[in-house]
Protein backbone atom coordinates (compact mmCIF):
# COMPACT_ATOMS: atom_id res chain seq x y z
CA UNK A 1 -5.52 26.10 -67.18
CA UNK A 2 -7.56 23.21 -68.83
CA UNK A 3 -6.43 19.39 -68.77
CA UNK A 4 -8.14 17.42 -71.71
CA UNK A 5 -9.95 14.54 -69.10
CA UNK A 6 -10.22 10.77 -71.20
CA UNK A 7 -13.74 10.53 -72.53
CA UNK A 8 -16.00 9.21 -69.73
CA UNK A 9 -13.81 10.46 -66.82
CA UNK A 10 -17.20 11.89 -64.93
CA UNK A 11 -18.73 8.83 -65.21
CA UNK A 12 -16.61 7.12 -63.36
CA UNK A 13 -17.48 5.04 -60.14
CA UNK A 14 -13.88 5.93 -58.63
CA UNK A 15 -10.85 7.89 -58.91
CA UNK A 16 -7.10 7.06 -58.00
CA UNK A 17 -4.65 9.56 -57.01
CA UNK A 18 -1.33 9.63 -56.44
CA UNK A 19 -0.01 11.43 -53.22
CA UNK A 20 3.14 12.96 -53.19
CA UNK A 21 3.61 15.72 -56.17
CA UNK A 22 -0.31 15.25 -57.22
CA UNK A 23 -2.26 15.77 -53.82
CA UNK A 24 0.09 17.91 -52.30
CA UNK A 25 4.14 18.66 -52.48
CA UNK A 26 6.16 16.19 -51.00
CA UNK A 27 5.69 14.74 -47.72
CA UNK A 28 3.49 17.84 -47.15
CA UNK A 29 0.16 18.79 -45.67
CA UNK A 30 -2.57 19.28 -48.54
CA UNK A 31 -3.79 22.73 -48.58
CA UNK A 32 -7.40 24.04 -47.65
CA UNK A 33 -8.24 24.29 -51.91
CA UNK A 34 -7.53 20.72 -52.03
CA UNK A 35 -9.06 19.98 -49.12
CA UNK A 36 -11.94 21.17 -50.17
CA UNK A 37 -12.29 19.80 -53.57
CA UNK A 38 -11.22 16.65 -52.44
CA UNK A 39 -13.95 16.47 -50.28
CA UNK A 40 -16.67 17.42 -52.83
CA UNK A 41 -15.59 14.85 -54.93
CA UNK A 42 -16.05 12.67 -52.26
CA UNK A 43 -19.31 13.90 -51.79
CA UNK A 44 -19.72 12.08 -55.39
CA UNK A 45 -17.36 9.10 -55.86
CA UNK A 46 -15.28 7.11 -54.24
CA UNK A 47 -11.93 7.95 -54.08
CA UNK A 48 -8.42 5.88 -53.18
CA UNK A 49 -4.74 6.86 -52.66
CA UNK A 50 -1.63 4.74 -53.50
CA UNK A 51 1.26 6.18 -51.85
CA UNK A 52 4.95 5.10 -51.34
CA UNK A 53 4.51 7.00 -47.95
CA UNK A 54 3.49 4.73 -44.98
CA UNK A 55 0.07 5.37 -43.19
CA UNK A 56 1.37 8.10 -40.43
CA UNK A 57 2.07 10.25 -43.56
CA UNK A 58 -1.30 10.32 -44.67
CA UNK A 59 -2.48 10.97 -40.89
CA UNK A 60 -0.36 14.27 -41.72
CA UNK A 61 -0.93 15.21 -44.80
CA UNK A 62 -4.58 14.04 -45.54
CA UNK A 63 -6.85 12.79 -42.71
CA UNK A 64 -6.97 16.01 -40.96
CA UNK A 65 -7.98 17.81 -43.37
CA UNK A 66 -11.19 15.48 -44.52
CA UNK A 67 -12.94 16.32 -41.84
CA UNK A 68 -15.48 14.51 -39.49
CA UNK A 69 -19.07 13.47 -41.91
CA UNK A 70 -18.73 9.83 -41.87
CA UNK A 71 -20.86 9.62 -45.12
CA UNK A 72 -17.50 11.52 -46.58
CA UNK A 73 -15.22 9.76 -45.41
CA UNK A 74 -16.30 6.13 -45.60
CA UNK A 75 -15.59 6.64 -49.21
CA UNK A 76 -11.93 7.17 -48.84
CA UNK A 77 -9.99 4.32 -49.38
CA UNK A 78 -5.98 4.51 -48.41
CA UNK A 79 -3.47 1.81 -49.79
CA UNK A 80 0.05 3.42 -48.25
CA UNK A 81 3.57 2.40 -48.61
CA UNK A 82 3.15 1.31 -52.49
CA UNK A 83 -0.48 -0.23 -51.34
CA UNK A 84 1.66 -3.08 -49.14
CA UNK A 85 -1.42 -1.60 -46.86
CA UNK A 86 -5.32 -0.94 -47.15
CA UNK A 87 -6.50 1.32 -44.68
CA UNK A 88 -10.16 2.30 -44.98
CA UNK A 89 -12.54 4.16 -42.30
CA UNK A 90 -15.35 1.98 -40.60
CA UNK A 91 -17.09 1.56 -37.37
CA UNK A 92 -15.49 4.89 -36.29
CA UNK A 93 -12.31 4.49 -37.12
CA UNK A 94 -9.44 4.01 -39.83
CA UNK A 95 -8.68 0.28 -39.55
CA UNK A 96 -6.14 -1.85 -41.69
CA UNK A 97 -8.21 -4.19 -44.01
CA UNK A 98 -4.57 -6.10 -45.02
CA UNK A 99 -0.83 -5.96 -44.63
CA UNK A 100 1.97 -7.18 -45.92
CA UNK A 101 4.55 -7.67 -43.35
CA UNK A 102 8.15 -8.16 -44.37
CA UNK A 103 10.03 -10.90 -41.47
CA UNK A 104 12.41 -9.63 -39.80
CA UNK A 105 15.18 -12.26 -42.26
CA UNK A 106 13.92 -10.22 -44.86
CA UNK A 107 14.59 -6.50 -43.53
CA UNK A 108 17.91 -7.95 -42.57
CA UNK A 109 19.41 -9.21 -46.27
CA UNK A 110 17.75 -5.65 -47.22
CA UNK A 111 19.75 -3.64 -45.08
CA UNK A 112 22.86 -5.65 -45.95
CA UNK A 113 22.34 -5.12 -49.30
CA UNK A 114 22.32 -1.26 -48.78
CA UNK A 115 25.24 -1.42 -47.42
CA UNK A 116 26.66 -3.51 -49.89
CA UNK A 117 25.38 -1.24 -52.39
CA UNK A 118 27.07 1.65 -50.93
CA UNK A 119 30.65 0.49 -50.79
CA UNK A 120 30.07 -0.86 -54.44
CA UNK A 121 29.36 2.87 -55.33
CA UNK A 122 31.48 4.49 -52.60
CA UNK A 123 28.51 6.07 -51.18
CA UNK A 124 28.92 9.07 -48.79
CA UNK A 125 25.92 9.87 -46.81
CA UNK A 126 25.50 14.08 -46.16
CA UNK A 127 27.08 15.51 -42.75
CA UNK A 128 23.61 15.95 -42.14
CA UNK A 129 20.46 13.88 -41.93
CA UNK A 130 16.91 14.83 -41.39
CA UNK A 131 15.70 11.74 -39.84
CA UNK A 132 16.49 8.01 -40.56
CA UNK A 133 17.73 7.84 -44.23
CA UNK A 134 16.86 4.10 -44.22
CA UNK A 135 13.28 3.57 -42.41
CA UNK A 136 11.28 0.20 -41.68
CA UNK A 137 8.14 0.78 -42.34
CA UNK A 138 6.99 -2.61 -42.16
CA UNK A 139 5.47 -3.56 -45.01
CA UNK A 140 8.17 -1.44 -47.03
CA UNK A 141 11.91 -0.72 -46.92
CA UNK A 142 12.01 2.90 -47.79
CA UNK A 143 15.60 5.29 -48.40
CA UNK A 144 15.77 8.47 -48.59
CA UNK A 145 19.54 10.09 -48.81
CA UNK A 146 18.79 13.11 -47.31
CA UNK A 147 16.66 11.84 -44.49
CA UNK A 148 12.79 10.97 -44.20
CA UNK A 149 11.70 14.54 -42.64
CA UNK A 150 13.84 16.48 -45.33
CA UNK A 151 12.84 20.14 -46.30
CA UNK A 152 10.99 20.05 -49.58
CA UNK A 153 13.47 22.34 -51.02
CA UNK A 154 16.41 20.37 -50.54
CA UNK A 155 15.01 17.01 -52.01
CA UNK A 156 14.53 19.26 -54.57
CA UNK A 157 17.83 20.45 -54.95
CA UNK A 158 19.31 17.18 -54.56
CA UNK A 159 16.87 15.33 -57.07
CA UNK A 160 18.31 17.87 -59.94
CA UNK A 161 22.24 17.32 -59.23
CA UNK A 162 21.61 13.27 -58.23
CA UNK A 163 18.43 11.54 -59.50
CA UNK A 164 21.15 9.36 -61.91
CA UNK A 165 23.26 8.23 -59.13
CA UNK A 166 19.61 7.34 -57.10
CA UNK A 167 18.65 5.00 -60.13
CA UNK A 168 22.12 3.89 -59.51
CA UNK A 169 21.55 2.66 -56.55
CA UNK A 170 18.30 1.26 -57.30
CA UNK A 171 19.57 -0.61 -60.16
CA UNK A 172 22.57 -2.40 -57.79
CA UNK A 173 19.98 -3.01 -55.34
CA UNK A 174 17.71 -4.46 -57.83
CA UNK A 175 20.29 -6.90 -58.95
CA UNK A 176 21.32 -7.89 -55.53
CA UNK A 177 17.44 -8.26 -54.37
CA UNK A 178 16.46 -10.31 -57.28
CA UNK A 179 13.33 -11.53 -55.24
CA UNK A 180 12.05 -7.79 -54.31
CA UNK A 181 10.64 -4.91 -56.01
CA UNK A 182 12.84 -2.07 -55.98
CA UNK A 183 11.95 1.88 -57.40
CA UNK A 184 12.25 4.85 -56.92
CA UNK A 185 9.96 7.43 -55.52
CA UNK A 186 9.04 10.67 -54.92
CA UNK A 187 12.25 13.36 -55.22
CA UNK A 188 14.89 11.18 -53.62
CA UNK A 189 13.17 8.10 -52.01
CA UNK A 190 14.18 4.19 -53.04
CA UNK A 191 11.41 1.70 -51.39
CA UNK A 192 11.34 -1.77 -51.49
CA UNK A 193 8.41 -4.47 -51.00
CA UNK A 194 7.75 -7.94 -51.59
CA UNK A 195 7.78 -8.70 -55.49
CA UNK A 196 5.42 -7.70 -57.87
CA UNK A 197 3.60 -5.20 -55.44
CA UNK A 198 3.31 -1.57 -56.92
CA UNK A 199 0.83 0.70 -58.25
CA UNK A 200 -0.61 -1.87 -60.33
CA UNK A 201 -0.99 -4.21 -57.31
CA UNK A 202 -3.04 -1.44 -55.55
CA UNK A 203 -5.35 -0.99 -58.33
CA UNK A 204 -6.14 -4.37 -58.67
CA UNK A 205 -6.42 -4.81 -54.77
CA UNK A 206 -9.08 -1.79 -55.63
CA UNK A 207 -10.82 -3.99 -57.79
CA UNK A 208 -10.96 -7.05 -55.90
CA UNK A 209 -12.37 -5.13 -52.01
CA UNK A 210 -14.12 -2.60 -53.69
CA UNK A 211 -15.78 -4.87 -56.37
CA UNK A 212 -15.04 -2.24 -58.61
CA UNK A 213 -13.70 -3.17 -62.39
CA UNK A 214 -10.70 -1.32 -63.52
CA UNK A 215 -12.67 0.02 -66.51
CA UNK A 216 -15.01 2.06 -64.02
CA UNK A 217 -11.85 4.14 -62.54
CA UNK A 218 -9.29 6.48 -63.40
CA UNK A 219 -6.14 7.19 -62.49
CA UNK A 220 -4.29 10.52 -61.73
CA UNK A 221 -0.79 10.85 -61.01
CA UNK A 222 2.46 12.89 -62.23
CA UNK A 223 4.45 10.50 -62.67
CA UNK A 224 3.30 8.48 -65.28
CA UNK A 225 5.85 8.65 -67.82
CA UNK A 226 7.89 5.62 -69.03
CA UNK A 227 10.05 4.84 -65.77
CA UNK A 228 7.53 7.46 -63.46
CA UNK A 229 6.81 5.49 -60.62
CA UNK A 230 3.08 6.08 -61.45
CA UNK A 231 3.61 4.53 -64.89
CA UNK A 232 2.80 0.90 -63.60
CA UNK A 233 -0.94 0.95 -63.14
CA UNK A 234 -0.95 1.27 -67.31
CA UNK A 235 -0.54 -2.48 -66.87
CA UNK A 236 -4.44 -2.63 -65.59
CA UNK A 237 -4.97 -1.03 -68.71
CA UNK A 238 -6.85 1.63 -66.15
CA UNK A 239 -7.75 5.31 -67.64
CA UNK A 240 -4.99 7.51 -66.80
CA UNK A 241 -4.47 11.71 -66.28
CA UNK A 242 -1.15 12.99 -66.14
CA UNK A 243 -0.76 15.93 -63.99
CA UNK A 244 2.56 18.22 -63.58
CA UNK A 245 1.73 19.52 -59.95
CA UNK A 246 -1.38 19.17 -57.00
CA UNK A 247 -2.88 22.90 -59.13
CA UNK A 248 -3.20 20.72 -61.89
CA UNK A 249 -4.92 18.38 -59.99
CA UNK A 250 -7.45 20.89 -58.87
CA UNK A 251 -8.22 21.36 -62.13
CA UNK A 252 -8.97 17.86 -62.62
CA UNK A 253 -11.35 17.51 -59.44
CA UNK A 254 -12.18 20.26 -60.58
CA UNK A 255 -13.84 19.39 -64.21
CA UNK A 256 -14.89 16.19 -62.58
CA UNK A 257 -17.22 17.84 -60.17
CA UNK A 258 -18.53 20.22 -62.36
C-alpha cells in the first residue's frame, strides 16, 4: 500500500486527524499498531484530533493507549465534539483550555425540533436502542438512530440501507434550526453546535492557541469528499490526505516518520 503524501507533508510542524474511520473504527479503541505509530509521530510533531465524539470517547479510544512520557503527550492536542472543546494535557493532567456551552433554551428548541422532525418524516425509532439515541453532550447535540453505544456492525448495516433518510433528517433539521450547524457524522450520527463551528473552526482554533499557521499543517481524514464531514477544513485552504480506513492511516504516519 502507498498513499501519494502532498509535497512537504514531513515538513510539517503539525498534523490533524480525524477520529472515527481514520484513527480507529467507529467509536472504537485504537489498536496497539496505531498506538504505536501514533506515538512516534508524536515523538516528532505535534499532533491534534477533531472529533464529533465528546471528550469521554477519546478517554476510550485514545488516551489509554498514549501512554504516560509527558514529553509525548504534551504534544497532543484534543478538540472533541466537532472542536466545540480544546482539551490539551498540562500540569499533570488533561484540562479544558475552552468550551462552548449550549443554555439549556437552546438544547430545549433542539430537542423540539427532533421531534418535530420526526413526525414530519414519520420517524420510527428501532425496538431496540443501544444507549440514548439523542445525547447532550454539552457543547453538542449529537443523534444517533441506533443508539450512542451501537455495535460497529450494525451502524454499518444501517448506514448502507438509510444514510438518505439520515441526510433527511438533517436537512429538516437544518431548515428548522436556521441559527445552528447541523451534519452528519460518522456511520449514523447527526450533531449539532452553535453556528459556523466545524472542522474548519477547529483548525483555525489550532492556529490561533497553537500559534501555528494553517500552511505548516496537514490534514488527514476519510471523509473529505464533497459533503464528507471532513470536507470543511478545505475552507482553511489546509493540506489535506484522504484516507479510506485507520490501515491507510498507518501508512501515512507511517511515510511521515520515516
Amino acid at each position: 500500500m502507498t498513499i501519494a503524501l502532498p509535497e512537504g507533508v514531513k515538513d510539517k510542524k503539525l498534523v490533524v486527524f480525524d477520529l472515527d474511520g481514520t484513527l480507529a473504527v467507529s467509536k472504537s479503541p485504537m489498536d496497539d499498531e496505531m498506538a504505536e505509530l501514533l506515538k512516534k509521530l508524536l515523538a516528532k510533531k505535534k499532533v491534534a484530533i477533531i472529533s464529533g465524539g465528546f471528550f469521554p470517547q477519546h478517554q476510550k479510544q485514545v488516551i489509554p493507549f498514549m501512554g504516560n512520557d509527558e514529553a509525548v503527550i504534551s504534544q497532543l492536542f484534543l478538540f472533541p465534539a466537532s472542536s466545540t472543546v480544546f482539551v490539551r494535557y498540562e500540569n499533570g493532567e488533561w484540562t479544558k483550555v475552552y468550551e462552548n456551552v449550549m443554555t439549556n433554551e437552546e438544547k430545549t428548541k433542539i430537542m423540539n425540533a427532533f421531534e418535530q422532525v420526526f413526525k414530519e418524516l414519520n420517524y420510527q425509532k428501532p425496538d431496540k436502542l443501544y444507549g440514548v439515541d439523542i445525547e447532550d453532550r454539552g457543547t453538542q447535540i449529537s443523534f444517533s438512530p441506533l443508539g450512542q453505544q451501537a455495535p460497529v456492525d450494525l451502524k454499518e448495516e444501517w448506514y448502507k440501507k438509510h444514510d438518505d433518510f439520515r441526510r433527511q433528517i438533517r436537512d429538516h433539521l437544518a431548515k428548522a434550526l436556521p441559527e445552528f450547524e447541523v451534519r452528519t457524522g460518522g456511520l449514523t450520527t447527526i450533531d449539532i453546535t452553535h453556528q459556523g463551528i466545524d472542522k474548519a473552526y477547529g483548525v483555525r482554533k489550532i492556529e490561533e492557541y497553537l500559534k501555528i499557521p494553517v500552511s505548516d499543517m496537514v490534514f488527514v481524514g476519510d471523509a473529505l469528499e464533497e459533503g464528507g464531514n471532513d470536507a470543511a477544513v478545505k475552507k482553511t485552504g489546509i493540506d489535506t490526505i484522504q484516507v479510506k480506513d485507520h490501515e491507510e492511516t498507518k501508512e501515512v504516519i507511517r511515510q511521515i516518520i520515516s
